[in-house]
C-alpha atoms as a PDB file:
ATOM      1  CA  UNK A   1     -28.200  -1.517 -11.087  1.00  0.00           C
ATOM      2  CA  UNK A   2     -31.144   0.101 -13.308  1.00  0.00           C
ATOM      3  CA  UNK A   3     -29.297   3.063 -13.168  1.00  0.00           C
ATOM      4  CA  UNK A   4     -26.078   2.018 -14.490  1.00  0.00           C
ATOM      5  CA  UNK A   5     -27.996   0.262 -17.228  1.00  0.00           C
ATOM      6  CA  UNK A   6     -30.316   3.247 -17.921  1.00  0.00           C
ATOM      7  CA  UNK A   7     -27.129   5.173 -18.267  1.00  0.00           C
ATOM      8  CA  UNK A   8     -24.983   2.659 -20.207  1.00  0.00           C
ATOM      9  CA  UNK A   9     -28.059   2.798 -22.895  1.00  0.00           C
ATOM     10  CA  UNK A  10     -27.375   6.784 -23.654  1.00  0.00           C
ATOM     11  CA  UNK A  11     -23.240   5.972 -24.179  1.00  0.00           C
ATOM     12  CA  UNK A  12     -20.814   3.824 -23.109  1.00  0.00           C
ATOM     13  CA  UNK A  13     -19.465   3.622 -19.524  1.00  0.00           C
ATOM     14  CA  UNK A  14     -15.832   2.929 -17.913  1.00  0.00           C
ATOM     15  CA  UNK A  15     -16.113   2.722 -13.734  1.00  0.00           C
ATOM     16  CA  UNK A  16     -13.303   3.093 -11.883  1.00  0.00           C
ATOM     17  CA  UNK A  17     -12.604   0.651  -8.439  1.00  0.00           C
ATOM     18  CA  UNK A  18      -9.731   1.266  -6.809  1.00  0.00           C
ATOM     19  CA  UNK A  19      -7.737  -0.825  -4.153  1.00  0.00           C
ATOM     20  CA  UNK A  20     -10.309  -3.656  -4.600  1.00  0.00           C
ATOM     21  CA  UNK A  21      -7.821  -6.038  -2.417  1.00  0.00           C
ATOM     22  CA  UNK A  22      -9.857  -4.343   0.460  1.00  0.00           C
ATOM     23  CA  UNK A  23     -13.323  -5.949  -0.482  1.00  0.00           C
ATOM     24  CA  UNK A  24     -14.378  -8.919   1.590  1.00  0.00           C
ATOM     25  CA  UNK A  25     -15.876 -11.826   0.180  1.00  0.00           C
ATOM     26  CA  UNK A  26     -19.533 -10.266   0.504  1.00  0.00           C
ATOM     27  CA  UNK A  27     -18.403  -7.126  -1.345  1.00  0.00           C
ATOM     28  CA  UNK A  28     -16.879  -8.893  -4.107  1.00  0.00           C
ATOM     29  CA  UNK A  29     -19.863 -11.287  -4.293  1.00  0.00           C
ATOM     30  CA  UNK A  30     -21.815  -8.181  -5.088  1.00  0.00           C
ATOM     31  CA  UNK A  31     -18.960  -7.346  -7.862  1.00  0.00           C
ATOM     32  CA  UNK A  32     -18.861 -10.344  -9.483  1.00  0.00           C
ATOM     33  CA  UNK A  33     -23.059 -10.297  -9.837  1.00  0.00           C
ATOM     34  CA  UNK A  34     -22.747  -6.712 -11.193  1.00  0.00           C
ATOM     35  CA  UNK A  35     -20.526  -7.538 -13.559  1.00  0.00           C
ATOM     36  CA  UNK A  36     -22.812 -10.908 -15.014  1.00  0.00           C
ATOM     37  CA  UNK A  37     -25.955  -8.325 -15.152  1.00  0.00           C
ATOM     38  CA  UNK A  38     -23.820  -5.829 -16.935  1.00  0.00           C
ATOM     39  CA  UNK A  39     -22.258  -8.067 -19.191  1.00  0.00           C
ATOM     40  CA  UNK A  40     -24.599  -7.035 -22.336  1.00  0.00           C
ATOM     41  CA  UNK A  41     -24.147  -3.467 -21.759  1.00  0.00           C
ATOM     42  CA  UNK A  42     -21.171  -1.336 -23.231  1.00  0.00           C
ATOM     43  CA  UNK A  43     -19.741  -0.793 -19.137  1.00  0.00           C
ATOM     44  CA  UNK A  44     -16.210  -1.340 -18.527  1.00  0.00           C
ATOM     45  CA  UNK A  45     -15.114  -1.759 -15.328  1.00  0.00           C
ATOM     46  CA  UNK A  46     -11.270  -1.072 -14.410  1.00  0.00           C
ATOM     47  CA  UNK A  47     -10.362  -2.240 -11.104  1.00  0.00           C
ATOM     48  CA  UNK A  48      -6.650  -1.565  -9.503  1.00  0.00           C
ATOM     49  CA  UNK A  49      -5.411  -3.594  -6.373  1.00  0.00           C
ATOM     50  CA  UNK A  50      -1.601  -4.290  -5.185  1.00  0.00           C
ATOM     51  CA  UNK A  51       0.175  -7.071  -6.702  1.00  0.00           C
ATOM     52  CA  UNK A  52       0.193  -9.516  -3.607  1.00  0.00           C
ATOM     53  CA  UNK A  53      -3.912 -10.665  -3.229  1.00  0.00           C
ATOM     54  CA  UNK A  54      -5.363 -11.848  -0.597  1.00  0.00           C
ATOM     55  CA  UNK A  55      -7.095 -15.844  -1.480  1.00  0.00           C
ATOM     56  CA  UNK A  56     -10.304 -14.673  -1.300  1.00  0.00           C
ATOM     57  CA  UNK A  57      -9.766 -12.048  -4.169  1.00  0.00           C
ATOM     58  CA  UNK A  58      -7.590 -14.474  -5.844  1.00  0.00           C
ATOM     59  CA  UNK A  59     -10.311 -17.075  -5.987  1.00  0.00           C
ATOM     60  CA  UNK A  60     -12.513 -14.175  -7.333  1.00  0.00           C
ATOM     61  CA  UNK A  61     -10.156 -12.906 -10.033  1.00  0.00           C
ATOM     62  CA  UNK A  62      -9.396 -16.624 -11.118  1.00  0.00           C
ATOM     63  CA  UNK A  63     -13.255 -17.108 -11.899  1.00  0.00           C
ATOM     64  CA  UNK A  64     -13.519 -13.982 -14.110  1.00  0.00           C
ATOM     65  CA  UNK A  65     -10.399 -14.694 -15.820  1.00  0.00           C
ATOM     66  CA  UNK A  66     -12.119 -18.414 -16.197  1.00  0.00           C
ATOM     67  CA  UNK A  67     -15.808 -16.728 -17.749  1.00  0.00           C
ATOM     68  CA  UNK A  68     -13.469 -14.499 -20.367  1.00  0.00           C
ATOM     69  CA  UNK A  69     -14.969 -11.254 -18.259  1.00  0.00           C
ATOM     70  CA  UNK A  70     -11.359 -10.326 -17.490  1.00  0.00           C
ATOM     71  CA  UNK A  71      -7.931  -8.395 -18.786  1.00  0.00           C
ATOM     72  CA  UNK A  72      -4.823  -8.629 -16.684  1.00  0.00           C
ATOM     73  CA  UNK A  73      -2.138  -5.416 -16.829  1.00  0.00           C
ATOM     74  CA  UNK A  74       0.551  -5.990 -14.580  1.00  0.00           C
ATOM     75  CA  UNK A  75       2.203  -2.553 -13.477  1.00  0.00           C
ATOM     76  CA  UNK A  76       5.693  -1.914 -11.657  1.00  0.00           C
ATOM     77  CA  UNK A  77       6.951   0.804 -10.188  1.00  0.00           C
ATOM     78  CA  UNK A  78       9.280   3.227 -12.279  1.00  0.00           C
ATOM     79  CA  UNK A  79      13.149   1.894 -12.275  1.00  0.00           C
ATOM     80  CA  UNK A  80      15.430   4.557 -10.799  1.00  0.00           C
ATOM     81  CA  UNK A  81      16.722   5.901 -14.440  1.00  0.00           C
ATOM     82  CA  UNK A  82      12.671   5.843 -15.141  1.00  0.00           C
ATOM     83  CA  UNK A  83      12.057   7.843 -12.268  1.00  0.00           C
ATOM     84  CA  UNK A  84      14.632  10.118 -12.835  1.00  0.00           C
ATOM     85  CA  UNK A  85      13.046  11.140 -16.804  1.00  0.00           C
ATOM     86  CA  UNK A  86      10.090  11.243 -15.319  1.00  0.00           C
ATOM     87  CA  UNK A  87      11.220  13.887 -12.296  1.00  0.00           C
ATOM     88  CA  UNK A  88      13.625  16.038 -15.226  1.00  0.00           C
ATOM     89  CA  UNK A  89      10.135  16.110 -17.229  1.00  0.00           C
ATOM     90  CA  UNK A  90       8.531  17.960 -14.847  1.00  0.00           C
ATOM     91  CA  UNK A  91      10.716  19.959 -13.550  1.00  0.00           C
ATOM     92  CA  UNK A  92      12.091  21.380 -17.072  1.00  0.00           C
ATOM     93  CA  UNK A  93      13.332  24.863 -15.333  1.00  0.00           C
ATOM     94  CA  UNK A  94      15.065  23.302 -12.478  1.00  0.00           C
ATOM     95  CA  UNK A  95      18.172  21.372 -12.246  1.00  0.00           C
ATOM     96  CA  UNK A  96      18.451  18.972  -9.772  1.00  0.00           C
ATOM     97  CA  UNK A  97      21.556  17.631  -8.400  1.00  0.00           C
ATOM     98  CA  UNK A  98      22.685  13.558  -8.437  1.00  0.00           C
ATOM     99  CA  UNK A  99      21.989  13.588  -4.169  1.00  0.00           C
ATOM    100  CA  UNK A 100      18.265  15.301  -5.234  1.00  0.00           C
ATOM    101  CA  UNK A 101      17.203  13.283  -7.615  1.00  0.00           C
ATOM    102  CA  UNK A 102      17.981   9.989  -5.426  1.00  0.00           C
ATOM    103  CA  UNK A 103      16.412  11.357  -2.297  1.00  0.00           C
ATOM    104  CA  UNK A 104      13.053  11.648  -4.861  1.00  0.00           C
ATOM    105  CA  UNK A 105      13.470   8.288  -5.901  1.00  0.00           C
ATOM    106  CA  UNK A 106      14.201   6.638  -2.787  1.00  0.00           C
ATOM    107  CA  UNK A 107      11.172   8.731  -1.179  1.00  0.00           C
ATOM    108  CA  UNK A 108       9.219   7.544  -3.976  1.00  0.00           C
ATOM    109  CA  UNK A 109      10.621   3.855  -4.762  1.00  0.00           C
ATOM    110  CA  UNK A 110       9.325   4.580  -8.147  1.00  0.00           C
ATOM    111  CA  UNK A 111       5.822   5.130  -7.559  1.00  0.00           C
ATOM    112  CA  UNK A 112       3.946   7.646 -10.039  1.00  0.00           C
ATOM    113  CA  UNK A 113       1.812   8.942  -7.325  1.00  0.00           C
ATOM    114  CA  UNK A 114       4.851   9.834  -5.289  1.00  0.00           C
ATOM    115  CA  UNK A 115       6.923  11.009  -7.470  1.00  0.00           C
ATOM    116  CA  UNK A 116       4.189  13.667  -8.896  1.00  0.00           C
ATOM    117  CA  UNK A 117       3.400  14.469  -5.713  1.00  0.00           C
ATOM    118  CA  UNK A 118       7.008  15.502  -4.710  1.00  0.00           C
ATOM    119  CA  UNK A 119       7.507  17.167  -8.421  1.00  0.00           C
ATOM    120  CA  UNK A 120       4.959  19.499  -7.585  1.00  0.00           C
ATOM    121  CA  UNK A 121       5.815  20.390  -4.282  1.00  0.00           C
ATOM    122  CA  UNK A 122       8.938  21.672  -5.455  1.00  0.00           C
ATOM    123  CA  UNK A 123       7.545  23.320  -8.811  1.00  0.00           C
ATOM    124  CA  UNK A 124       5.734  25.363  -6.008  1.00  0.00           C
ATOM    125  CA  UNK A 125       8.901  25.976  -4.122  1.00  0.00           C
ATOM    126  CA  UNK A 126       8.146  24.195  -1.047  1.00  0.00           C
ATOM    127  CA  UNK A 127      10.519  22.656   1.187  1.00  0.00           C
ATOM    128  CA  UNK A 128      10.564  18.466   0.001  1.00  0.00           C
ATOM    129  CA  UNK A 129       8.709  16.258   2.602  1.00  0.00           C
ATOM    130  CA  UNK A 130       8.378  12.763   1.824  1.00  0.00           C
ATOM    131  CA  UNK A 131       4.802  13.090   3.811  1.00  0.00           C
ATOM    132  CA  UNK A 132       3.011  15.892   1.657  1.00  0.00           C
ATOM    133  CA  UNK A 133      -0.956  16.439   2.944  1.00  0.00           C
ATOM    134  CA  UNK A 134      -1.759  14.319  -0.257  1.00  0.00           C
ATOM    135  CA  UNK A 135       0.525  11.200   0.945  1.00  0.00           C
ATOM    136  CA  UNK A 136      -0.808  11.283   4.303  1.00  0.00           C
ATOM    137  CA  UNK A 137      -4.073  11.510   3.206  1.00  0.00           C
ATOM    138  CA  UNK A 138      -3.793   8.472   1.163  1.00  0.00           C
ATOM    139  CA  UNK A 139      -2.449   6.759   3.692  1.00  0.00           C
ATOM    140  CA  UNK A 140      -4.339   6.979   5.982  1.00  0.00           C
ATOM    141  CA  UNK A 141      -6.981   5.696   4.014  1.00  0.00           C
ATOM    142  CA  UNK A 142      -5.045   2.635   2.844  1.00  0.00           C
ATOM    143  CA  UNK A 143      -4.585   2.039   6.436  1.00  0.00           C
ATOM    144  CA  UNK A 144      -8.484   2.911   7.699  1.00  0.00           C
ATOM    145  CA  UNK A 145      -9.785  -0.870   7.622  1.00  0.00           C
ATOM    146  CA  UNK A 146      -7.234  -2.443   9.857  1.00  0.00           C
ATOM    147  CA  UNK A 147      -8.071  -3.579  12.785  1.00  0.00           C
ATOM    148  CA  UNK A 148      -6.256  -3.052  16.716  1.00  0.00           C
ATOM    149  CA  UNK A 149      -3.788  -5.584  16.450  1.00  0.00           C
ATOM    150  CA  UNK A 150      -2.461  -4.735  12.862  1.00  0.00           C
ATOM    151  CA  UNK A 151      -2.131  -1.214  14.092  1.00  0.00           C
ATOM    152  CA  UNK A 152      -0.379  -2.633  16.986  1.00  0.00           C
ATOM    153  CA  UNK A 153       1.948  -4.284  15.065  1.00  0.00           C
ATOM    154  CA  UNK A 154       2.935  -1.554  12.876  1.00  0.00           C
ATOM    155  CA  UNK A 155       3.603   0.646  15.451  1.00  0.00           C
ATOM    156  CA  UNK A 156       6.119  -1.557  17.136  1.00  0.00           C
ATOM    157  CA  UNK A 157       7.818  -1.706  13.736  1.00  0.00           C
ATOM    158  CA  UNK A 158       7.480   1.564  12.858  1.00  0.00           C
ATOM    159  CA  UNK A 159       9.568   2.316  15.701  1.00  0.00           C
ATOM    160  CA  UNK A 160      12.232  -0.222  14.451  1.00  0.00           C
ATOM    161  CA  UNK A 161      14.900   1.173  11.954  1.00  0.00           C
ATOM    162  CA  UNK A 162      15.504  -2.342  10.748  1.00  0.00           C
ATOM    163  CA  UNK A 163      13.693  -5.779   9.795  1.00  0.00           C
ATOM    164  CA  UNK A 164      12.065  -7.426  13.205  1.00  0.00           C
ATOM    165  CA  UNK A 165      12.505 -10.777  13.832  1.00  0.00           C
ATOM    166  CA  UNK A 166       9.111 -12.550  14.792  1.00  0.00           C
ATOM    167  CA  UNK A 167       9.747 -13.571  17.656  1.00  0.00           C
ATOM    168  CA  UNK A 168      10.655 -10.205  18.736  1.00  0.00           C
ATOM    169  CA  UNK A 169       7.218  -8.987  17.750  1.00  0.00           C
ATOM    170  CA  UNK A 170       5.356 -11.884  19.289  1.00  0.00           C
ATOM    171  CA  UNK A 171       7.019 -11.131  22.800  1.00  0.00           C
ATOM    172  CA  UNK A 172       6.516  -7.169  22.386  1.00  0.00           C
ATOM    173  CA  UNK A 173       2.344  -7.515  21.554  1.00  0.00           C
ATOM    174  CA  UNK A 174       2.505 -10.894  24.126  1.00  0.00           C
ATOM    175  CA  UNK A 175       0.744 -13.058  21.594  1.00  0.00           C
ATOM    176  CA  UNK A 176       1.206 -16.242  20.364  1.00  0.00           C
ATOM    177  CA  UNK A 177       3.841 -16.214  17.383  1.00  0.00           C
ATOM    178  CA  UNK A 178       0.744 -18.334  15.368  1.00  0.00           C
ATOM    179  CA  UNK A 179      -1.295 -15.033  15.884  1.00  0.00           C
ATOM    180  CA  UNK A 180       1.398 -12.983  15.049  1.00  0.00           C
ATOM    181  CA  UNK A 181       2.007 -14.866  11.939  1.00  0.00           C
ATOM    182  CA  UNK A 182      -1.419 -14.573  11.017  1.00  0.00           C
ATOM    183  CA  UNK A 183      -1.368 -10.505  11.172  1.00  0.00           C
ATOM    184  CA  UNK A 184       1.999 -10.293   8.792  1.00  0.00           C
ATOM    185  CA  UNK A 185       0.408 -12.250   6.432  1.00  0.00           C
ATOM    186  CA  UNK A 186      -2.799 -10.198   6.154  1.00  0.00           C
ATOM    187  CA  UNK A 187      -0.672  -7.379   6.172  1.00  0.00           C
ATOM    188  CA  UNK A 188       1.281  -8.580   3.466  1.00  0.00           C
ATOM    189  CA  UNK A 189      -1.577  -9.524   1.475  1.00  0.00           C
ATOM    190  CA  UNK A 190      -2.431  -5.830   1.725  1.00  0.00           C
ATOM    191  CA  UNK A 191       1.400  -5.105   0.169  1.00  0.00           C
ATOM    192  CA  UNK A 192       2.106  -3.176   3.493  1.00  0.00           C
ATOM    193  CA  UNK A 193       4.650  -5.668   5.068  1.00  0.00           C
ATOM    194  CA  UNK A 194       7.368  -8.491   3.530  1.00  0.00           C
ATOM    195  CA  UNK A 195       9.209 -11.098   4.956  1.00  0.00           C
ATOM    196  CA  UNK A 196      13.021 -11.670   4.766  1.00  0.00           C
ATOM    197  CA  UNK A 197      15.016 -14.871   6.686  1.00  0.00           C
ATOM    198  CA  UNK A 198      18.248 -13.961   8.533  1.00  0.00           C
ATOM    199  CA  UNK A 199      20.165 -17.182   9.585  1.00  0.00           C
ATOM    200  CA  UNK A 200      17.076 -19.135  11.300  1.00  0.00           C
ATOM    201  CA  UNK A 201      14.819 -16.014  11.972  1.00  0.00           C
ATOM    202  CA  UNK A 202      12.229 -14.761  10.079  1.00  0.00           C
ATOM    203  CA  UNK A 203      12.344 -10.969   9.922  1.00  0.00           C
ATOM    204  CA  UNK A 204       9.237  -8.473   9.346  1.00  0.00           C
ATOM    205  CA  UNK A 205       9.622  -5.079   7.953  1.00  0.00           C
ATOM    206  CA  UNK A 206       7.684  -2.420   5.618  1.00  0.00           C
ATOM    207  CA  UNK A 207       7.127  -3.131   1.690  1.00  0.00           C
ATOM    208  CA  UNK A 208       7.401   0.870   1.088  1.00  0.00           C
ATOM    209  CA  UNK A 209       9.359   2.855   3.474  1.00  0.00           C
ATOM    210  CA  UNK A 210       7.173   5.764   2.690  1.00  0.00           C
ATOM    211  CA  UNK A 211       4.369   3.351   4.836  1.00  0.00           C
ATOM    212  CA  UNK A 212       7.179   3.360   7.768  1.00  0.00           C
ATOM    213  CA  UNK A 213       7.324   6.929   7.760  1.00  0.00           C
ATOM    214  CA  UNK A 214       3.775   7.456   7.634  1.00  0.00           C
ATOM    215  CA  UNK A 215       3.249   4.805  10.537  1.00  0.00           C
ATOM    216  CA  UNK A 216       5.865   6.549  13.012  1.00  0.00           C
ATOM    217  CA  UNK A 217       5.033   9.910  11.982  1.00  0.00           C
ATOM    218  CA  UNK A 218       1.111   9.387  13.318  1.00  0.00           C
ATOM    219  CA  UNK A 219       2.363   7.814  16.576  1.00  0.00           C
ATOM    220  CA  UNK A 220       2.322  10.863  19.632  1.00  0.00           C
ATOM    221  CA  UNK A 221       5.312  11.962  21.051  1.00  0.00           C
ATOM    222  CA  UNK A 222       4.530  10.034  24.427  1.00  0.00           C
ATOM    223  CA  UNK A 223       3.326   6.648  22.346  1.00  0.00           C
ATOM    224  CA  UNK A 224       7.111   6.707  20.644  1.00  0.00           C
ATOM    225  CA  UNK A 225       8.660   7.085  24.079  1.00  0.00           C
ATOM    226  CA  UNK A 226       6.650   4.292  25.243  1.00  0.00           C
ATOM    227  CA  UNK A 227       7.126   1.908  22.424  1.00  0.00           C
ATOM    228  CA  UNK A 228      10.825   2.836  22.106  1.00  0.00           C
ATOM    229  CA  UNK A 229      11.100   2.151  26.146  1.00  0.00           C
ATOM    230  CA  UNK A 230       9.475  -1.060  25.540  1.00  0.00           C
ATOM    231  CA  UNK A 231      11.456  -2.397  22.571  1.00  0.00           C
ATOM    232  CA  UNK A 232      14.894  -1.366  24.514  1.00  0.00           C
ATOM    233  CA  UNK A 233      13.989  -3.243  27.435  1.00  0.00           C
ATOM    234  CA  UNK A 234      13.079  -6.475  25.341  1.00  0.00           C
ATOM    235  CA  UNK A 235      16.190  -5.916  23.900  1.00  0.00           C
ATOM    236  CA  UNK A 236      18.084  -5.522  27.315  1.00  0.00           C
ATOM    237  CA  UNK A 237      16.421  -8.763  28.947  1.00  0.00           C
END
């Protein structure tokens, strides 16, 4: 703390917290007193998180918004004509065809990241991948804090070409469906999995199928023939 305030006394500061749906409720405890004992000092703090929030971060954000001590800027993902300026605007020398361009944005669903990652890969001339080094990277690291279970989960779905119904995923992982419940919506808090209804079932899949690649692609080749062998004899009983 001194040191941000010894260093917000020689010029202003802006600090940067990404992904902040993440933090428990100790870590944004300490983020919240930061931000009262910095509140006399020229510091701005810009913090990024999905647009589902978990309650504990809601409650958090709520309060701030409360004391005055907070902006909201609501961002969305690029549209598909967006998407496609965007892609032309980098890529002034090369035309790409009407099949190109959608692959990009469907790889991308509009997301800036994404779609600057794939623009480079082919201003170098690299075959497209929708899982560039940079992607997986990031990732992975969205994915680091879950726990057995969630991985569990998505791995059964990753293996799953369309929505699961709940059910299916409670027998698969043999827990209760409450338990199973409870992991899609911490999952979906964390903007990695939605919910859809289908007649009377409730069906799970990815928010981003860029996550579903990334999710299958990690598995082993053995672990996808033993989920797959799994799933198809659920299905067969």
């Amino acid at each position: 703390m001194t040191v941000l305030q010894q260093l917000a006394k020689m010029k202003p500061l802006i600090i940067l917290i990404e992904d902040i749906h993440w933090m428990d409720t100790e870590s944004l405890g300490i983020l919240q007193r930061v931000l009262h004992r910095l509140a006399q000092y020229p510091v701005a703090f810009v913090l990024t998180k999905h647009l589902e929030t978990p309650p504990h971060l809601d409650e958090c954000l709520n309060a701030l918004t409360h004391q005055g001590k907070l902006d909201r800027v609501q961002l969305q993902p690029f549209s598909r004509e967006e998407s496609f300026d965007f892609i032309r605007s980098q890529l002034t020398d090369r035309r790409l065809s009407d099949d190109e361009l959608e692959q990009l944005y469907q790889s991308s669903q509009g997301i800036p990241f994404f779609l600057a990652e794939y623009t480079q890969l082919l201003q170098r001339n690299e075959k497209f991948t929708p899982l560039t080094p940079a992607i997986k990277a990031k990732l992975g690291l969205k994915l680091a804090n879950l726990d057995s279970l969630d991985n569990e989960l998505l791995n059964y779905l990753s293996c799953c070409p369309k929505p699961v119904p709940l059910n299916t995923l409670a027998q698969l992982m043999t827990l209760s469906l409450e338990k199973v419940i409870a992991i899609v919506e911490n999952l979906g808090y964390f903007y990695i999995l939605k919910e859809s209804s289908e007649d009377d079932d409730v069906l799970v899949s990815f928010r981003q199928h860029i996550i579903h690649l990334y999710c299958y692609d990690r598995l082993s080749l053995s672990k996808k023939r033993l989920l797959h062998d799994q799933i198809a004899s659920r299905l067969e009983a």
